[in-house]
Protein backbone atom coordinates (compact mmCIF):
# COMPACT_ATOMS: atom_id res chain seq x y z
CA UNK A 1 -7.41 -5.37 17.88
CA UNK A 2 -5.35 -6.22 14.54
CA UNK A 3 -6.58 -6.42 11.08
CA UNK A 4 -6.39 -9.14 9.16
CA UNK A 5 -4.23 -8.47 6.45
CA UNK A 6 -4.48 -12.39 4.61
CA UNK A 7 -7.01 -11.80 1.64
CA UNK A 8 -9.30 -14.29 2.42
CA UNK A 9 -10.71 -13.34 5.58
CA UNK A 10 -12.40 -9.99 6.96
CA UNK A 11 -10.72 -7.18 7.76
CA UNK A 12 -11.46 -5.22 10.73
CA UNK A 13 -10.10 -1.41 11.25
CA UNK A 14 -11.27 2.01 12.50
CA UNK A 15 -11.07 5.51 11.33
CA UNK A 16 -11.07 8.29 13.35
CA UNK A 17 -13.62 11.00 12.11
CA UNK A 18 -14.59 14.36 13.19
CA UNK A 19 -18.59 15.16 13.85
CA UNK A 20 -18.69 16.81 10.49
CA UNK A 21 -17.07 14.06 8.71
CA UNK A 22 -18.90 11.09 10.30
CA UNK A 23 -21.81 12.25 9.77
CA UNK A 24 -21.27 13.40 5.90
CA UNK A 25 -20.16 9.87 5.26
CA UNK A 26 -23.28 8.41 6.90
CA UNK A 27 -25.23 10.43 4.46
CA UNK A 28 -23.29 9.30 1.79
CA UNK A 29 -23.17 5.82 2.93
CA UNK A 30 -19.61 5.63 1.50
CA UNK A 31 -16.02 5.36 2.40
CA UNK A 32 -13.72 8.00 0.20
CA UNK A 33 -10.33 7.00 -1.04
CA UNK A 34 -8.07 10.32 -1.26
CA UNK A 35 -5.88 11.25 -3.70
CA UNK A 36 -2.39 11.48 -2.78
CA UNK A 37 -1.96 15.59 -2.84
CA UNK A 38 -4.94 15.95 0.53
CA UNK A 39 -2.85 13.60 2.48
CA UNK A 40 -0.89 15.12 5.47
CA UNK A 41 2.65 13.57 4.02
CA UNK A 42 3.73 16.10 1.44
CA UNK A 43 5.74 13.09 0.10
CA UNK A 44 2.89 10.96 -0.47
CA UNK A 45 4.15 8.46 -3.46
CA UNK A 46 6.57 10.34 -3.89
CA UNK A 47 10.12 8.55 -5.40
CA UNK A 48 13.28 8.39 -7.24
CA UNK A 49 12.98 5.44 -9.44
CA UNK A 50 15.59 2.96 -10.15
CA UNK A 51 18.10 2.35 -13.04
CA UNK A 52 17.81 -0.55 -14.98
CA UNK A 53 21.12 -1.96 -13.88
CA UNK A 54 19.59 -1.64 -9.91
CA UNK A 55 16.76 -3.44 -11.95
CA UNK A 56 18.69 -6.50 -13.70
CA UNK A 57 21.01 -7.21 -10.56
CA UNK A 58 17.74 -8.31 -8.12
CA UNK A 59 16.27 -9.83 -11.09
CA UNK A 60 19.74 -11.48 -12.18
CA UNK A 61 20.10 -12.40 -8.31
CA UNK A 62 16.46 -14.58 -8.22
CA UNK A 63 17.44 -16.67 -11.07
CA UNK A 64 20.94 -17.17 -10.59
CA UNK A 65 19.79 -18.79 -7.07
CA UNK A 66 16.80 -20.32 -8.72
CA UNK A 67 19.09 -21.81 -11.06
CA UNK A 68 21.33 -23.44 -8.39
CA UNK A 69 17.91 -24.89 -6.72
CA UNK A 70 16.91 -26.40 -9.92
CA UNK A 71 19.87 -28.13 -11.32
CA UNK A 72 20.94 -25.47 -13.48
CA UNK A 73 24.90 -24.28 -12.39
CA UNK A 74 26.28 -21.31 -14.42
CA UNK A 75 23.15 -19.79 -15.34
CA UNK A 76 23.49 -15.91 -16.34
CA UNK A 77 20.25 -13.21 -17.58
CA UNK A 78 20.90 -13.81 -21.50
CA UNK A 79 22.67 -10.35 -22.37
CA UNK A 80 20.25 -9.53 -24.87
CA UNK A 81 17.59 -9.50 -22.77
CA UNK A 82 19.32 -7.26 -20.25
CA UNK A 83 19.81 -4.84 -23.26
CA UNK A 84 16.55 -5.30 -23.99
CA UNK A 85 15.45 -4.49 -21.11
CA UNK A 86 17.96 -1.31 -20.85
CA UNK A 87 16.09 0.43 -23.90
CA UNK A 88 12.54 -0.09 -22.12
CA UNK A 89 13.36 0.58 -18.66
CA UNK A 90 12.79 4.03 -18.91
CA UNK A 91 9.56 4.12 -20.25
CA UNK A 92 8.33 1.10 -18.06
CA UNK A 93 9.18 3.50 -15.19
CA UNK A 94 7.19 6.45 -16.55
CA UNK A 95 4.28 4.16 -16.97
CA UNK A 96 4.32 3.03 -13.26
CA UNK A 97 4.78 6.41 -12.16
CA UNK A 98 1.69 7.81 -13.73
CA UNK A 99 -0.32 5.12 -12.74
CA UNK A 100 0.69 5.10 -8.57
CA UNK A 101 -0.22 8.78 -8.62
CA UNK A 102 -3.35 7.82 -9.37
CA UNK A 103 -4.03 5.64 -6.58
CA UNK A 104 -6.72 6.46 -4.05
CA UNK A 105 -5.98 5.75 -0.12
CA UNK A 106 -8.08 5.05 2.36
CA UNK A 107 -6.25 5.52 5.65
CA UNK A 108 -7.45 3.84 8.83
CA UNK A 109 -6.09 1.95 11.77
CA UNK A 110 -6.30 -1.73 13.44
CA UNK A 111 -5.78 0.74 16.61
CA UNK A 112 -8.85 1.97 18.81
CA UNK A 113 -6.79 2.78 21.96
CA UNK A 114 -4.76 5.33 20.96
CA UNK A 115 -5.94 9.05 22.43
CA UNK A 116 -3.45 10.70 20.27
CA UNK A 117 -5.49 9.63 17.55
CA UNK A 118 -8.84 10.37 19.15
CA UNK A 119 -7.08 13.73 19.23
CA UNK A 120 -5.87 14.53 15.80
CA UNK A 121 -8.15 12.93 13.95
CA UNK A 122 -11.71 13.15 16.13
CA UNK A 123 -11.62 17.04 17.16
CA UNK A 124 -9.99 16.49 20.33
CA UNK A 125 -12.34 13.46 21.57
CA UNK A 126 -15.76 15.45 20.30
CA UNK A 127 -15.87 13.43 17.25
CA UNK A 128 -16.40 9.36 16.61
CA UNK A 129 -14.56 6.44 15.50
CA UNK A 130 -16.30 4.04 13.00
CA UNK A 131 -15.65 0.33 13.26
CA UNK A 132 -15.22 -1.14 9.88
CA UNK A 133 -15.03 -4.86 8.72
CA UNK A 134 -14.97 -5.25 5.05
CA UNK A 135 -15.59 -9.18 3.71
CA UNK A 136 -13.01 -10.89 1.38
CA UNK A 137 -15.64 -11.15 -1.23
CA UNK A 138 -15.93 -6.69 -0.97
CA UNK A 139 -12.53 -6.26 -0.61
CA UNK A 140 -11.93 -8.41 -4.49
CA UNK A 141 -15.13 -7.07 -6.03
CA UNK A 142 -13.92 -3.43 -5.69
CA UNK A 143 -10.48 -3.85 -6.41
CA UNK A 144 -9.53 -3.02 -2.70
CA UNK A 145 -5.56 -3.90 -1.61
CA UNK A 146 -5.18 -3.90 1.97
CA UNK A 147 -1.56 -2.40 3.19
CA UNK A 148 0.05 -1.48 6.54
CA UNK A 149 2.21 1.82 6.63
CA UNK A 150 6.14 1.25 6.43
CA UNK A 151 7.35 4.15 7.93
CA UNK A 152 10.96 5.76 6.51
CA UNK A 153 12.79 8.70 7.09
CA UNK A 154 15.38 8.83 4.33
CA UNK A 155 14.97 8.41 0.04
CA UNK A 156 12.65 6.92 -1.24
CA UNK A 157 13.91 5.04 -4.37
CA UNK A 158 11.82 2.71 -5.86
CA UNK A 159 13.27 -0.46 -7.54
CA UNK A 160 10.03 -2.59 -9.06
CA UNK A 161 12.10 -5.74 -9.55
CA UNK A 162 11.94 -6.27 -5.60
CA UNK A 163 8.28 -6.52 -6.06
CA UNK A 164 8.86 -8.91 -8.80
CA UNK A 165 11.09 -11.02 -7.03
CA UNK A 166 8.06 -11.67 -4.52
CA UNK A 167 5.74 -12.69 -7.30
CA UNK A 168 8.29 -14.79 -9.01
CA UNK A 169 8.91 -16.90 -5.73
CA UNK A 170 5.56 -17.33 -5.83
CA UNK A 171 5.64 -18.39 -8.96
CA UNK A 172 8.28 -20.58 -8.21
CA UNK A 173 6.63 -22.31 -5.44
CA UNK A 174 3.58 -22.72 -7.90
CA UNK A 175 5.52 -24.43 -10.55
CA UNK A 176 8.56 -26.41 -8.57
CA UNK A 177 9.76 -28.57 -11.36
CA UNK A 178 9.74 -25.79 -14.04
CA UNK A 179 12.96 -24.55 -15.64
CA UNK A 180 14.36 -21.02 -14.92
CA UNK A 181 13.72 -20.80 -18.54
CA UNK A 182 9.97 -22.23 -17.87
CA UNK A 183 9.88 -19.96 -15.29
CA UNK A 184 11.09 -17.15 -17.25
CA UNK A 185 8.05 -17.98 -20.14
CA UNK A 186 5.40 -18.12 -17.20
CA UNK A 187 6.34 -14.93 -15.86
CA UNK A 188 5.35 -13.09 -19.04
CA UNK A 189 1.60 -14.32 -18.78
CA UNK A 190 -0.98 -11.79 -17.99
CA UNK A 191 -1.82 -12.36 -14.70
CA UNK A 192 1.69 -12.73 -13.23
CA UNK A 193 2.54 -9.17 -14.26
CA UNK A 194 -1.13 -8.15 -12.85
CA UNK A 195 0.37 -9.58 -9.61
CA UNK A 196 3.34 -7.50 -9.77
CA UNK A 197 1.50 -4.24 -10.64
CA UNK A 198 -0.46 -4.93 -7.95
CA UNK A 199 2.33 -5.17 -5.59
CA UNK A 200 4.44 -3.07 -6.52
CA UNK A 201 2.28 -0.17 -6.55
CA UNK A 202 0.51 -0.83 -3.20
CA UNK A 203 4.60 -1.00 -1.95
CA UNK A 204 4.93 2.67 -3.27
CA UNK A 205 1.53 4.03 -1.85
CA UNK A 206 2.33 2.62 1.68
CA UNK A 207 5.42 4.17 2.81
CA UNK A 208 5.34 7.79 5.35
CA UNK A 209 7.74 9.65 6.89
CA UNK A 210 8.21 8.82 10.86
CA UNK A 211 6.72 11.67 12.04
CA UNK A 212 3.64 9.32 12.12
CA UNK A 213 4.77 6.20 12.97
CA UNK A 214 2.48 6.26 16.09
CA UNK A 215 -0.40 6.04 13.81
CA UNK A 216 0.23 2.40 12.90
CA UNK A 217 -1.88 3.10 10.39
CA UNK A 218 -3.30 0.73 7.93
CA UNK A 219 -4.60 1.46 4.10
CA UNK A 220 -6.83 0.62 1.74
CA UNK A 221 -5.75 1.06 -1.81
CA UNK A 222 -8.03 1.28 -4.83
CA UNK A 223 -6.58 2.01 -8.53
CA UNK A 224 -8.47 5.50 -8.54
CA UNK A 225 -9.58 8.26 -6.32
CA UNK A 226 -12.80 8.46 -5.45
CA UNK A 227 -15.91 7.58 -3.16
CA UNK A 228 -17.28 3.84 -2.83
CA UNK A 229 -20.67 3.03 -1.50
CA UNK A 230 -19.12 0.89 1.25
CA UNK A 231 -20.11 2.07 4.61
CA UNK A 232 -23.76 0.42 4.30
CA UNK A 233 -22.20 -3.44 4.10
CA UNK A 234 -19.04 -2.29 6.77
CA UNK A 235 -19.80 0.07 9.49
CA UNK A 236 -20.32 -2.53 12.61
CA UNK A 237 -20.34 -0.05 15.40
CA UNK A 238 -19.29 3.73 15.90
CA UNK A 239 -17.63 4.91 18.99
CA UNK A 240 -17.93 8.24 20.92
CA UNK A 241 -14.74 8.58 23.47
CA UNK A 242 -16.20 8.48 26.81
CA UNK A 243 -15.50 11.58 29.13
CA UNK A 244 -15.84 14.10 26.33
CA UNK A 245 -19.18 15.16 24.72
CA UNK A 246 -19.54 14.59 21.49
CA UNK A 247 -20.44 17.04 18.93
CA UNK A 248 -23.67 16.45 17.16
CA UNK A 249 -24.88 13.19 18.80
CA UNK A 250 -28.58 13.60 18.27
CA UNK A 251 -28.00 13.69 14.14
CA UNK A 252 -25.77 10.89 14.32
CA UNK A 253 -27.55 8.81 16.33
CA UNK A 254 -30.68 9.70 13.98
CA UNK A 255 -28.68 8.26 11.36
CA UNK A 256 -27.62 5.24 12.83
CA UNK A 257 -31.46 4.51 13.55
CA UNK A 258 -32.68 4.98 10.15
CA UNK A 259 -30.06 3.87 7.67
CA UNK A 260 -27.90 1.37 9.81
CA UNK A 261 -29.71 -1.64 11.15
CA UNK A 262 -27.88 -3.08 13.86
CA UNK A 263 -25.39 -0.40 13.83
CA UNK A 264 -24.77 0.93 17.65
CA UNK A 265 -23.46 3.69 19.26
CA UNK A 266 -21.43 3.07 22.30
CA UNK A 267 -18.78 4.78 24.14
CA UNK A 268 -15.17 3.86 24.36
CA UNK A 269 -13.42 2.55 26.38
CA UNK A 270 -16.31 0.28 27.50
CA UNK A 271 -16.74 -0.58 30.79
């Protein structure tokens, strides 16, 4: 089954959890987004972060193309602005950096099939998977930015104008009979560079190594760390692999009884 990644409909995922785990976040009624250091990539949002000439040539790119669109031949990035620019870049950078590393991940998967994950993730096939859908209406009133995984193997350099591009033909799709120079006024309001925050650091929080490209995995991203009393409003069902015998069933199933209406547990695959 795969998620829904569009922002106005449900998502639907699964998380792999051993007996220990399932059951301490059906106590706790939450889901926990993890700080980037407990993940099993050591290079977790990690990056080298572009110059500002990198920076200026995508930018300079979009609006010289915009430009020929629009009626507007010959355009060029004035040159004080790229100066501008130049003196800030730095800074801007350092900014962004300290606020991705505070991003907190919630790591799950649109895949319930695989038994590599039942194993790593679910003690071997002892342990549960819970099946999660999470409204549109959640999803916006916690702040939550669904992502899937791009898996890389080589540097990871991070040029934020990419991201910016994307919101700017957005933008530009918005607003098709504006001026690049229109254009170039809208793009300072407030909630186009939200948009681009947005995206830019969910781009930086969602890339692994290959090692674990058969995880497909899918996240959710919140601006901080920390548990979120989700699990109430999302759990649908929880899954116990079927062959195996899983650990703890009696407490879990207690659980289910008493603080999850509706909530079954069933084994997988299903017959």
């Amino acid at each position: 089954m795969v998620a829904s990644l569009h922002p106005d409909m449900a998502l639907t995922l699964f998380k792999y959890r051993s007996s220990e785990r399932a059951l301490e976040a059906l106590v706790r009624g939450s889901l926990y987004f993890a700080p980037r250091q407990t993940l099993n990539d050591t290079l977790e949002v990690t990056f080298e972060d572009a110059g500002a000439d990198e920076f200026q040539a995508v930018l300079g790119v979009f609006f010289y193309q915009k430009a020929q669109q629009r009626g507007q031949p010959g355009y060029r990035l004035d040159r004080s602005v790229a100066e501008a620019f130049a003196r800030t870049n730095a800074a801007e950078n350092r900014r962004f950096r300290e606020h991705a590393e505070q991003v907190g991940i919630f790591s799950a998967t649109p895949n319930q099939t695989s038994r590599a994950m039942w194993h790593a993730y679910a003690d071997a096939g002892r342990g549960y998977c819970f099946e999660l859908r999470l409204l549109p209406e959640t999803q916006q009133q916690c702040g939550l930015h669904c992502r899937p995984v791009v898996y890389r193997s080589g540097p990871r350099r991070h040029n934020r104008a990419e991201d910016l591009v994307r919101v700017l033909e957005a933008l530009a799709s918005e607003h098709p009979q504006a001026s690049i120079e229109e254009l170039q006024h809208l793009s300072l309001e407030g909630s186009v560079r939200s948009r681009w925050g947005i995206e830019t650091t969910a781009r930086v929080a969602s890339i692994k190594h290959t090692d674990w490209q058969h995880e497909q995995e899918l996240r959710l991203l919140a601006a901080r760390s920390d548990a979120k009393p989700l699990l109430q409003a999302s759990l649908q069902r929880v899954w116990s692999l079927r062959g195996s015998t899983p650990d703890r069933l009696g407490e879990v199933s207690a659980l289910l009884a008493s603080g999850y209406p509706g909530v079954t547990l069933e084994p997988w695959p299903p017959r």
